[in-house]
PDB file of N, CA and C in Angstrom:
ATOM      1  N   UNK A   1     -15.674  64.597  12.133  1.00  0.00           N
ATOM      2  CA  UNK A   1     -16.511  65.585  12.752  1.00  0.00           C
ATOM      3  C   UNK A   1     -17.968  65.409  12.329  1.00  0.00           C
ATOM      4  N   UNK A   2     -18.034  64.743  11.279  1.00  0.00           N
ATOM      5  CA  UNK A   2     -19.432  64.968  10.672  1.00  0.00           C
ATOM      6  C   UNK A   2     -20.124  63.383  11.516  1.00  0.00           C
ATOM      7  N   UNK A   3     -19.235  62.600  11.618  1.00  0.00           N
ATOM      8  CA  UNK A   3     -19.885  61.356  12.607  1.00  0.00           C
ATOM      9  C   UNK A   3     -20.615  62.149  13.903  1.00  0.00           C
ATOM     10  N   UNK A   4     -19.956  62.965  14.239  1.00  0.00           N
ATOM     11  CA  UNK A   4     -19.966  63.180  15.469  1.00  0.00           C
ATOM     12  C   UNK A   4     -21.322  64.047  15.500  1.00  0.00           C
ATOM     13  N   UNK A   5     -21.240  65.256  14.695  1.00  0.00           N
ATOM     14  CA  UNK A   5     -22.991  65.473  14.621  1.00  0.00           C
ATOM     15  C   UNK A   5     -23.605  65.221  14.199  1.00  0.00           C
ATOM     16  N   UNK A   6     -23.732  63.805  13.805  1.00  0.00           N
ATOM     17  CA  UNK A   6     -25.141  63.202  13.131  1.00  0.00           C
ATOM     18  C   UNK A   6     -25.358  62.117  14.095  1.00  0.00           C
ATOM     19  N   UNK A   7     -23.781  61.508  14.850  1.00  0.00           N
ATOM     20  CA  UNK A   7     -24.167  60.628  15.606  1.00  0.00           C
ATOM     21  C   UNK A   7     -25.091  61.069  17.095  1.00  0.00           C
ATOM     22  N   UNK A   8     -24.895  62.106  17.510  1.00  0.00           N
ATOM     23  CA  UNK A   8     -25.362  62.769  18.587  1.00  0.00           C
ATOM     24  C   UNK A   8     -26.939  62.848  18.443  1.00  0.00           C
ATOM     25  N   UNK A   9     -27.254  63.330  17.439  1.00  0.00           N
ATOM     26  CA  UNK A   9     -28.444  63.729  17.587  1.00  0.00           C
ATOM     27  C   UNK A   9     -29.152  62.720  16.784  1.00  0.00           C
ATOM     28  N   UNK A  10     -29.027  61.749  16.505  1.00  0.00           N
ATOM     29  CA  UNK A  10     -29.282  59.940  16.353  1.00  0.00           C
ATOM     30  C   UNK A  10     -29.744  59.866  17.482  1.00  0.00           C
ATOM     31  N   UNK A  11     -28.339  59.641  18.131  1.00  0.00           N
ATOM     32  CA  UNK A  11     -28.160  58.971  19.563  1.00  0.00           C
ATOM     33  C   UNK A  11     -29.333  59.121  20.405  1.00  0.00           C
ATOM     34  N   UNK A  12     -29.233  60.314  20.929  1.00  0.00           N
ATOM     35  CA  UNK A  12     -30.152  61.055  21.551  1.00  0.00           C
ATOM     36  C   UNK A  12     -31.773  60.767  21.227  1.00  0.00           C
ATOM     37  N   UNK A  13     -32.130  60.849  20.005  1.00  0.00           N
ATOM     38  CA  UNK A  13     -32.823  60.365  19.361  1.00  0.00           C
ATOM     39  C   UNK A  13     -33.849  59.013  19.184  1.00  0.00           C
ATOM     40  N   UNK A  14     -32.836  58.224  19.377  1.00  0.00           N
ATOM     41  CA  UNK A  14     -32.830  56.388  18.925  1.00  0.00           C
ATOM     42  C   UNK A  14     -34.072  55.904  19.591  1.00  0.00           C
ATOM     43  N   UNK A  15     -34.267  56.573  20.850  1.00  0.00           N
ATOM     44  CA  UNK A  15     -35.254  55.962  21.806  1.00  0.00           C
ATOM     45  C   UNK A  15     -36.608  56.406  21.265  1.00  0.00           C
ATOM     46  N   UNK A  16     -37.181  56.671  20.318  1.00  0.00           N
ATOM     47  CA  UNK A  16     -38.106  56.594  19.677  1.00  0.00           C
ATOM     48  C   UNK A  16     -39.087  58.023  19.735  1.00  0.00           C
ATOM     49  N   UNK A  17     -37.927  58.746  19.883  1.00  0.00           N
ATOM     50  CA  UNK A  17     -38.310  60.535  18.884  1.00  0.00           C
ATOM     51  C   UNK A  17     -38.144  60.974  17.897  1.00  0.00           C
ATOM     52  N   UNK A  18     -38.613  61.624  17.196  1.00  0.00           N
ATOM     53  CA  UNK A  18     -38.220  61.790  15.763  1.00  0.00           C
ATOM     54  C   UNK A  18     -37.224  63.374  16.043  1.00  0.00           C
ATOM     55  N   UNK A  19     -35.769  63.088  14.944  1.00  0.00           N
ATOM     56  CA  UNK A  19     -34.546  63.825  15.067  1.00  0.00           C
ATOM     57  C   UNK A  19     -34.739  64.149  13.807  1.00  0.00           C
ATOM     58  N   UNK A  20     -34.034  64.982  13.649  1.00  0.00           N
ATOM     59  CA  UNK A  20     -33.982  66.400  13.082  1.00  0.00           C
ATOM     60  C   UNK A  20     -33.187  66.191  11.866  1.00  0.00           C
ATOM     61  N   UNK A  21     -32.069  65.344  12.123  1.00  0.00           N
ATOM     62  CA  UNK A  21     -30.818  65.534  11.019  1.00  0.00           C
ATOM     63  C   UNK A  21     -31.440  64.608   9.735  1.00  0.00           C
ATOM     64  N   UNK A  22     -30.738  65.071   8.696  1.00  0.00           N
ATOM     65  CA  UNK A  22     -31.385  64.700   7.179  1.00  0.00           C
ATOM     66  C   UNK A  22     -31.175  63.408   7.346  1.00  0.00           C
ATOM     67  N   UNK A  23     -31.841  61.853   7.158  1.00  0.00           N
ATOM     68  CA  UNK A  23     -32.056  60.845   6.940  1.00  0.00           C
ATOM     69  C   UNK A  23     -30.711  60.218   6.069  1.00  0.00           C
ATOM     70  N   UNK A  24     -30.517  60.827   4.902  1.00  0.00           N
ATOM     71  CA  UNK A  24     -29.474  60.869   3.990  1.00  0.00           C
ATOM     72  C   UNK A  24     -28.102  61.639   4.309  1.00  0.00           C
ATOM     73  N   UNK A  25     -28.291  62.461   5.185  1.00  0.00           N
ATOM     74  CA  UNK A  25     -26.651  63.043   5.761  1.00  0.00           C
ATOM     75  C   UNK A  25     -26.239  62.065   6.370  1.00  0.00           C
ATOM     76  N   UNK A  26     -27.063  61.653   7.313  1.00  0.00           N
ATOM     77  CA  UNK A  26     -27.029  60.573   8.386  1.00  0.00           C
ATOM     78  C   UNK A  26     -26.587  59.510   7.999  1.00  0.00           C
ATOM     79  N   UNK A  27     -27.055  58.741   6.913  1.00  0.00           N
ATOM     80  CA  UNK A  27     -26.170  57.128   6.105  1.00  0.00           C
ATOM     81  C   UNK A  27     -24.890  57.587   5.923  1.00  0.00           C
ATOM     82  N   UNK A  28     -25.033  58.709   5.251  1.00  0.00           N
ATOM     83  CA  UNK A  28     -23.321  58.992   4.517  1.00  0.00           C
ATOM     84  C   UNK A  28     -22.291  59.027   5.984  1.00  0.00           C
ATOM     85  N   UNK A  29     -23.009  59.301   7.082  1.00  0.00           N
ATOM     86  CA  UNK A  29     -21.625  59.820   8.196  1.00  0.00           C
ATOM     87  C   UNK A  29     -21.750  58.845   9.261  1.00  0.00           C
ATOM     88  N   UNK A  30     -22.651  57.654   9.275  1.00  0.00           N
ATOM     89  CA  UNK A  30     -23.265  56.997  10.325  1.00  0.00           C
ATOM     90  C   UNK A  30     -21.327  55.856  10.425  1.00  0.00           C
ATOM     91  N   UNK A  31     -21.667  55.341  11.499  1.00  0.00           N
ATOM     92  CA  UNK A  31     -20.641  54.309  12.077  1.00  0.00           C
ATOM     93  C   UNK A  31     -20.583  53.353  10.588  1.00  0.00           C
ATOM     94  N   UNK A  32     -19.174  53.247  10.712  1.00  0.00           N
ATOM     95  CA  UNK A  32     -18.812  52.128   9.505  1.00  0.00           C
ATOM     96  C   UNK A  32     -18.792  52.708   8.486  1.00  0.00           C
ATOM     97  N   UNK A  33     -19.230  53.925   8.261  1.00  0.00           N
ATOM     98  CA  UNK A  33     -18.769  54.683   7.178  1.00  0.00           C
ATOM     99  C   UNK A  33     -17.121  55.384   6.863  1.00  0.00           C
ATOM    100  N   UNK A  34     -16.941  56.156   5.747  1.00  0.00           N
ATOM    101  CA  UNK A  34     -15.729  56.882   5.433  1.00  0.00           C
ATOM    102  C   UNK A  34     -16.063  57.717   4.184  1.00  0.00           C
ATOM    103  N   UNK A  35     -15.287  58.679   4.023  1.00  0.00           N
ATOM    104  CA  UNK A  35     -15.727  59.570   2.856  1.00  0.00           C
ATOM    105  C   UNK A  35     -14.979  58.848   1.646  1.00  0.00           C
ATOM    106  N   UNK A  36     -15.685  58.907   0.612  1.00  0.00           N
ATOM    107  CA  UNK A  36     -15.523  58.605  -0.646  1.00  0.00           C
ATOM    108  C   UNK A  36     -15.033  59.343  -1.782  1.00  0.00           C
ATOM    109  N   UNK A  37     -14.555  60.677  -1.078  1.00  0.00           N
ATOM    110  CA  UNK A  37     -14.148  61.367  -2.002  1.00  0.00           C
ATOM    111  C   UNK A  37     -13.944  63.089  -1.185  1.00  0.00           C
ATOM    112  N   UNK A  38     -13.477  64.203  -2.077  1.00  0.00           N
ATOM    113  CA  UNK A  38     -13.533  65.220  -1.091  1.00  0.00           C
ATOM    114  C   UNK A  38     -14.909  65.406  -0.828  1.00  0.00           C
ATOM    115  N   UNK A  39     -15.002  66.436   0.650  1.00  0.00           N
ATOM    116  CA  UNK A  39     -16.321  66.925   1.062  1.00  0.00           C
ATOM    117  C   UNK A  39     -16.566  68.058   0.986  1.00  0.00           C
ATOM    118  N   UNK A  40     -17.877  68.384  -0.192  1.00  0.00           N
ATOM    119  CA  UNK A  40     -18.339  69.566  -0.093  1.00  0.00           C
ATOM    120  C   UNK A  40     -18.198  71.006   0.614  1.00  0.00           C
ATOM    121  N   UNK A  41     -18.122  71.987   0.233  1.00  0.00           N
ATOM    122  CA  UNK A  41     -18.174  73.173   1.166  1.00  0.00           C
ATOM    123  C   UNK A  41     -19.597  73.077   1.794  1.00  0.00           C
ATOM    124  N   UNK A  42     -20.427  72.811   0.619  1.00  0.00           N
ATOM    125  CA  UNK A  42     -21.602  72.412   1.355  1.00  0.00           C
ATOM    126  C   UNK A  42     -21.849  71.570   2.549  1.00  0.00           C
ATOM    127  N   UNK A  43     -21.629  70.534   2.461  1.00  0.00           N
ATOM    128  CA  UNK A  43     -21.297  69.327   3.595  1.00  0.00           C
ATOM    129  C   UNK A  43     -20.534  70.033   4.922  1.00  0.00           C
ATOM    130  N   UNK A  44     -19.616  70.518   4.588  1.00  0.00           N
ATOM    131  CA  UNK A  44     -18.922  71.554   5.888  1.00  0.00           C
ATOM    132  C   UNK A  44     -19.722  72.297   6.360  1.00  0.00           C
ATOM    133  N   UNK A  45     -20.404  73.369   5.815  1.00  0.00           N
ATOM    134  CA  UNK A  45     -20.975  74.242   6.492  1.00  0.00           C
ATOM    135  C   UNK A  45     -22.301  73.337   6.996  1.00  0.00           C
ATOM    136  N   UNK A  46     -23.166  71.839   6.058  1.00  0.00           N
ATOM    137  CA  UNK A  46     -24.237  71.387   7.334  1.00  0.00           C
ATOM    138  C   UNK A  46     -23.193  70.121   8.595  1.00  0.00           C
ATOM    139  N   UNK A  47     -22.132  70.355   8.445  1.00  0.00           N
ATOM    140  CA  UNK A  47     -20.921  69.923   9.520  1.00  0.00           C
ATOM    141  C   UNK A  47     -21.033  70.665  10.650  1.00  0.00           C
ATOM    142  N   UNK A  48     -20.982  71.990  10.334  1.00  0.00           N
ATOM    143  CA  UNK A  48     -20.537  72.932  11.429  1.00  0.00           C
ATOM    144  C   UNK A  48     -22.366  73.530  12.102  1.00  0.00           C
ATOM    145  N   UNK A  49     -22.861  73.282  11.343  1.00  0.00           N
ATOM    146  CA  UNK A  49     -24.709  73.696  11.924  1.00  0.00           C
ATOM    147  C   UNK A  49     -24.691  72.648  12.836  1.00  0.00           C
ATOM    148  N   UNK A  50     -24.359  71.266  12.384  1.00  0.00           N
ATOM    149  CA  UNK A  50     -24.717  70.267  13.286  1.00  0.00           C
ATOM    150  C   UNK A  50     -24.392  70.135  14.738  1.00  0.00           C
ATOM    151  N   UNK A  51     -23.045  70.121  14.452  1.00  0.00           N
ATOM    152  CA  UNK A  51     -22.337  70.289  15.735  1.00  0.00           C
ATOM    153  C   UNK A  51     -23.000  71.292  16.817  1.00  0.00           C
ATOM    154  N   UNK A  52     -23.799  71.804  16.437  1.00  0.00           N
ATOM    155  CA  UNK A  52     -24.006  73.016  17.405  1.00  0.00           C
ATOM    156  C   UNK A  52     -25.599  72.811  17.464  1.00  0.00           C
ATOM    157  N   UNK A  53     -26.156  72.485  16.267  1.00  0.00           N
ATOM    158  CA  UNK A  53     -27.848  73.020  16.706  1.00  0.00           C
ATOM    159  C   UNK A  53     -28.256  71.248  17.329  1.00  0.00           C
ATOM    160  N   UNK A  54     -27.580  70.182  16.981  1.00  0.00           N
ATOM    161  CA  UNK A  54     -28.001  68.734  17.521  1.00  0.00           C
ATOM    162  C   UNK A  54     -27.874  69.055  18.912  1.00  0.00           C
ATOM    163  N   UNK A  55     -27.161  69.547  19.811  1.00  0.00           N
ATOM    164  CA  UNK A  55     -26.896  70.313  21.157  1.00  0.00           C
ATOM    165  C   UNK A  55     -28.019  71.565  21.378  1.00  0.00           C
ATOM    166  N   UNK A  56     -28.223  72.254  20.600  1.00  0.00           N
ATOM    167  CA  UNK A  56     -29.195  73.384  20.988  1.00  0.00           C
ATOM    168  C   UNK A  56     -30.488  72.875  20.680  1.00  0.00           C
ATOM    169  N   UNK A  57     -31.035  72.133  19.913  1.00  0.00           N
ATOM    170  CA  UNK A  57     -32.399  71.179  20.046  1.00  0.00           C
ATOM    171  C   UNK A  57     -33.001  69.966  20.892  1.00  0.00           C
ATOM    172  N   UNK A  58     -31.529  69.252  21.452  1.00  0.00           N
ATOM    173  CA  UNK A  58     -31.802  68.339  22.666  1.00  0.00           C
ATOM    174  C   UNK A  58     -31.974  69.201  23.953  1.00  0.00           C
ATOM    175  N   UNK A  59     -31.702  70.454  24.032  1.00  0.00           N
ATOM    176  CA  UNK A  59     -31.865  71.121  25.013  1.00  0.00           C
ATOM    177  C   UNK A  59     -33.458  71.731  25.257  1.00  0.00           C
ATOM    178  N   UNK A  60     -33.789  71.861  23.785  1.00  0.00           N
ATOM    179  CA  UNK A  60     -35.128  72.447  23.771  1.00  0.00           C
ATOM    180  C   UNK A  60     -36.113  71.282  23.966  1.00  0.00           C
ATOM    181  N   UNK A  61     -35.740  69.756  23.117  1.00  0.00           N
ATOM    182  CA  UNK A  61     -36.661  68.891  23.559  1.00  0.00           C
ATOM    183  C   UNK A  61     -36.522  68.391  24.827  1.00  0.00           C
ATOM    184  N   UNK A  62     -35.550  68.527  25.254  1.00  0.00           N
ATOM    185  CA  UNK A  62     -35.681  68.098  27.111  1.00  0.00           C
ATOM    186  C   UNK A  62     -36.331  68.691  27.856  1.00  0.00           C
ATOM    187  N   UNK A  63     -36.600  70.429  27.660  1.00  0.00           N
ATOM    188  CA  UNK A  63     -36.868  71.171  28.174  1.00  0.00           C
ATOM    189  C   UNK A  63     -38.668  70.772  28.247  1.00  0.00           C
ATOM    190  N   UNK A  64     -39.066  70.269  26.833  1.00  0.00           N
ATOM    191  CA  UNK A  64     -40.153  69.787  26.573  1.00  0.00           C
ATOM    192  C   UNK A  64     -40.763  68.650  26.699  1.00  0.00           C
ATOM    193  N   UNK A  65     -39.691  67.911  27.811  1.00  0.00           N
ATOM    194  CA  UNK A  65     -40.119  66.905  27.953  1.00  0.00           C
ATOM    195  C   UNK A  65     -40.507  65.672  26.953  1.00  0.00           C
ATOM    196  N   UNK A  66     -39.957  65.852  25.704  1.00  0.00           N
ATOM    197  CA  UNK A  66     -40.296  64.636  24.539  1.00  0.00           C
ATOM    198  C   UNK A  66     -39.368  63.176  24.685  1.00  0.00           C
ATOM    199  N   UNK A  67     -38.384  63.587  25.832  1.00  0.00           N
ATOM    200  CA  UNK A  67     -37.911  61.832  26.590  1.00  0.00           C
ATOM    201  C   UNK A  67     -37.753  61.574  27.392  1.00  0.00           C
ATOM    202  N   UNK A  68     -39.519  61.770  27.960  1.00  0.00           N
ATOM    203  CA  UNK A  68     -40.306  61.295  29.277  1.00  0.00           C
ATOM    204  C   UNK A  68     -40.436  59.929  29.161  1.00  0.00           C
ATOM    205  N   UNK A  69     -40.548  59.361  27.393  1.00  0.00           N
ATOM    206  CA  UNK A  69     -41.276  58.116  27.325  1.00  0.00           C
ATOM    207  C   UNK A  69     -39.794  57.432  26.659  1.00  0.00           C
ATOM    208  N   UNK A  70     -38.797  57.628  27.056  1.00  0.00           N
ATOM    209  CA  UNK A  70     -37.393  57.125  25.798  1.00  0.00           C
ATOM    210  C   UNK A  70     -37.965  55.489  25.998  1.00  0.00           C
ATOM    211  N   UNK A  71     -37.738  54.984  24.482  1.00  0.00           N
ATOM    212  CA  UNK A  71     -37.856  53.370  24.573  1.00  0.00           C
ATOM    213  C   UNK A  71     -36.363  52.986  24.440  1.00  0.00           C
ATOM    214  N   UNK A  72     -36.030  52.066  25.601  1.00  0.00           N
ATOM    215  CA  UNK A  72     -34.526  51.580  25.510  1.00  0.00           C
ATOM    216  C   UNK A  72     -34.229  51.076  24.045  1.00  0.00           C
ATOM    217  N   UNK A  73     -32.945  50.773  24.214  1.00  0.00           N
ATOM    218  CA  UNK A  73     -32.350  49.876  23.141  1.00  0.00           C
ATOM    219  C   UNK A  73     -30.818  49.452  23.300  1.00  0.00           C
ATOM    220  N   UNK A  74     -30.304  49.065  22.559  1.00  0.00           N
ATOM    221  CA  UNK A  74     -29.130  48.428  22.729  1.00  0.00           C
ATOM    222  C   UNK A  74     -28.013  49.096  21.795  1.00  0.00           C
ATOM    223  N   UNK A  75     -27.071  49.621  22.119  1.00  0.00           N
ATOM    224  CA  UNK A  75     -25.524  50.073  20.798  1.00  0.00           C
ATOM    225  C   UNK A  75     -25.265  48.768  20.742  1.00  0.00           C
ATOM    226  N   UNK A  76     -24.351  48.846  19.643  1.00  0.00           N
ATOM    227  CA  UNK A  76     -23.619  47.873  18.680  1.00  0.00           C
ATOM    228  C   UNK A  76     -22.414  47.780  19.912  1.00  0.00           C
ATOM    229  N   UNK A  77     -22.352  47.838  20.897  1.00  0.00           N
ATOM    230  CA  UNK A  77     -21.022  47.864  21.843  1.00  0.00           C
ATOM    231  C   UNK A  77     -21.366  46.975  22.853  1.00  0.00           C
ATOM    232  N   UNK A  78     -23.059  46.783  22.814  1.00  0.00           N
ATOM    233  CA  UNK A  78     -23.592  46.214  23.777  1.00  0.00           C
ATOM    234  C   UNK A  78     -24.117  46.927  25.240  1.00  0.00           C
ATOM    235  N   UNK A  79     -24.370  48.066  24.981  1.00  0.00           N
ATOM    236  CA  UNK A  79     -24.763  49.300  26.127  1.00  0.00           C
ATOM    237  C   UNK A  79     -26.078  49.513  26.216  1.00  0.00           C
ATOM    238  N   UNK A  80     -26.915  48.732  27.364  1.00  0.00           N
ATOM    239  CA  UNK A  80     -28.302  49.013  27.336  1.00  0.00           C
ATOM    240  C   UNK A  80     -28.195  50.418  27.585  1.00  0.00           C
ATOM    241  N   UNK A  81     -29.226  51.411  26.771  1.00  0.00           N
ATOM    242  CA  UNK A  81     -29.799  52.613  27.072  1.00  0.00           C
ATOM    243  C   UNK A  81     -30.862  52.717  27.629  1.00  0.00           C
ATOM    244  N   UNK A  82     -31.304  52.855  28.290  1.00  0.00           N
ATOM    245  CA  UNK A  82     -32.575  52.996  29.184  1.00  0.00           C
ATOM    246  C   UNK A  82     -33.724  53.939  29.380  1.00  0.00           C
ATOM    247  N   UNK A  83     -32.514  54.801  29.570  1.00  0.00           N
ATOM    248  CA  UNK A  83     -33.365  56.268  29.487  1.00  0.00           C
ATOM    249  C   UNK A  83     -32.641  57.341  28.806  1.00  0.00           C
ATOM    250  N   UNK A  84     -32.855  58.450  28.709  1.00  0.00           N
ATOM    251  CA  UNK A  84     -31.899  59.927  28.306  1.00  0.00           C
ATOM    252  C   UNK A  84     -31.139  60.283  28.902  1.00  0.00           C
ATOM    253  N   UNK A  85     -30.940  59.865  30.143  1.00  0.00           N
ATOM    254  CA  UNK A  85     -29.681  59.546  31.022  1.00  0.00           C
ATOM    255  C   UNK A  85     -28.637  58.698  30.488  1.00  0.00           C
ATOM    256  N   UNK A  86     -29.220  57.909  30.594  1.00  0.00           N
ATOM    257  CA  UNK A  86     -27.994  56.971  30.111  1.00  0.00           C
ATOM    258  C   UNK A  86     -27.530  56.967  28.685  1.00  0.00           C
ATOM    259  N   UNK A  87     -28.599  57.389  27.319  1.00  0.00           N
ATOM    260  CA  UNK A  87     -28.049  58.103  26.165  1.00  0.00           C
ATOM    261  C   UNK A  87     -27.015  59.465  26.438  1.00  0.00           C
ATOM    262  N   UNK A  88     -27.208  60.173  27.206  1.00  0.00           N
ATOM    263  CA  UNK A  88     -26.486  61.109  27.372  1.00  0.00           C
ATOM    264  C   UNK A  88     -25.117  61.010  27.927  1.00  0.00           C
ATOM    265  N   UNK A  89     -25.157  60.230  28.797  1.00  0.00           N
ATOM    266  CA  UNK A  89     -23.579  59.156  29.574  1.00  0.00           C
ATOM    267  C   UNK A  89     -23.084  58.470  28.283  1.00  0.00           C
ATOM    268  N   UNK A  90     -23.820  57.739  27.887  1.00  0.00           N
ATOM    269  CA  UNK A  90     -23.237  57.140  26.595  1.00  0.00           C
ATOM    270  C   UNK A  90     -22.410  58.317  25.167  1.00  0.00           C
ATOM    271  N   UNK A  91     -22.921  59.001  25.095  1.00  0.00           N
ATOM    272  CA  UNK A  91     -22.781  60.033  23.894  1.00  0.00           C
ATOM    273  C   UNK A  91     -21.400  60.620  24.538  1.00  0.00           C
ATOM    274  N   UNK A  92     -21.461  60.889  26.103  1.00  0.00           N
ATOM    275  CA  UNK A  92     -20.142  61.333  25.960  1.00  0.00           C
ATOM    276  C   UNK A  92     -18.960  60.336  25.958  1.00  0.00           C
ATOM    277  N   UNK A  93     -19.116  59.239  26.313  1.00  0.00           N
ATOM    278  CA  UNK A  93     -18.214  58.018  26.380  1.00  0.00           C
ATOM    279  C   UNK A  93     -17.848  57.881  24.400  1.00  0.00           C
ATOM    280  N   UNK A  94     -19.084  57.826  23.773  1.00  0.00           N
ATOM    281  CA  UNK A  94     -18.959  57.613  22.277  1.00  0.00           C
ATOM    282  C   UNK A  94     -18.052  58.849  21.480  1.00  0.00           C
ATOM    283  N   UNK A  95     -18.250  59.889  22.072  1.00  0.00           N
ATOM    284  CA  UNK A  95     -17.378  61.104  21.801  1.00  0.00           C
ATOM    285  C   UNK A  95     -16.080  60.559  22.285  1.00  0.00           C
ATOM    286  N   UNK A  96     -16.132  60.389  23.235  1.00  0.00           N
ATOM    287  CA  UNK A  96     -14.331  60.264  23.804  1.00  0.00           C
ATOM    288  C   UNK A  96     -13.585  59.572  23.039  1.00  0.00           C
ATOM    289  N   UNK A  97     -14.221  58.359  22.515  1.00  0.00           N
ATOM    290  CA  UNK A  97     -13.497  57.453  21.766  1.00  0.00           C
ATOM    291  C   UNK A  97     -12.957  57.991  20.479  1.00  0.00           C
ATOM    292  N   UNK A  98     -13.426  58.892  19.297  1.00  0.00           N
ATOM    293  CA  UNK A  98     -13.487  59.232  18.968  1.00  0.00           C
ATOM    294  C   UNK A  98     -12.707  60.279  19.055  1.00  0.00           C
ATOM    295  N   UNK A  99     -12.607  60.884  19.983  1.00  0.00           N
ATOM    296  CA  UNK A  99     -11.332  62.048  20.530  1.00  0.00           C
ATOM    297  C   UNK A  99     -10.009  61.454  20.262  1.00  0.00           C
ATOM    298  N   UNK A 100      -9.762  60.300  21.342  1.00  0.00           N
ATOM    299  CA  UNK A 100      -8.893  59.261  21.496  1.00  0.00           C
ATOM    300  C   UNK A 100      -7.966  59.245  20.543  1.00  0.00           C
ATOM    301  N   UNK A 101      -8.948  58.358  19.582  1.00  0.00           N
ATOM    302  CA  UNK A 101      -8.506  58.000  17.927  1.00  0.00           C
ATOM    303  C   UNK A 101      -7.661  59.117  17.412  1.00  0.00           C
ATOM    304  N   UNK A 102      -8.404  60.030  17.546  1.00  0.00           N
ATOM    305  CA  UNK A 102      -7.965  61.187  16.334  1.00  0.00           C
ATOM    306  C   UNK A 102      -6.486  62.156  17.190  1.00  0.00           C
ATOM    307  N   UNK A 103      -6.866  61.862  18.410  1.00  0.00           N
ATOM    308  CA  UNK A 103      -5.346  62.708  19.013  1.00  0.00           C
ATOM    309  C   UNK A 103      -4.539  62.353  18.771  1.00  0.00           C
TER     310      UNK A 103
END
């Protein structure tokens, strides 16, 4: 779960806006990672903020227009991103997988 809101608002992100989530939450939960031990109550509760405000802040920066200018790039899957469109198509495809797995 904690991939999942740090990866989102990365994601979203990547194209060359500056995101929100702690720099250092972000290594610990990024792709290719795993926990090393139990996780904090602390860590849970910025688990459960994430999930929800990485969604309630892409809404506010869209609203604001801050990825008018997204600079493409490429996932590790090989998925040109182009625009915030296509980060956003992507994020839910990257979620699914992720669903998948864990059902």
């Amino acid at each position: 779960m904690a991939h999942g809101g740090c990866s989102s608002g990365n994601l979203l992100h990547q194209g060359g806006t500056e995101t929100f989530v702690d720099k250092e939450f972000y290594l610990s939960y990024t792709g290719g990672t795993k926990p090393n031990g139990p996780v904090s109550e602390e860590n849970i509760a910025e688990i459960k903020h994430l999930l929800i405000s990485t969604l309630d802040q892409f809404k506010i920066d869209h609203h604001n227009q801050i990825f008018d200018n997204y600079k493409g790039w490429t996932t590790r899957y090989g998925v040109n991103l182009n625009t915030i469109d296509d980060a956003t198509n992507f994020l839910s495809f990257h979620e699914g997988l992720h669903l998948a797995i864990m059902a």
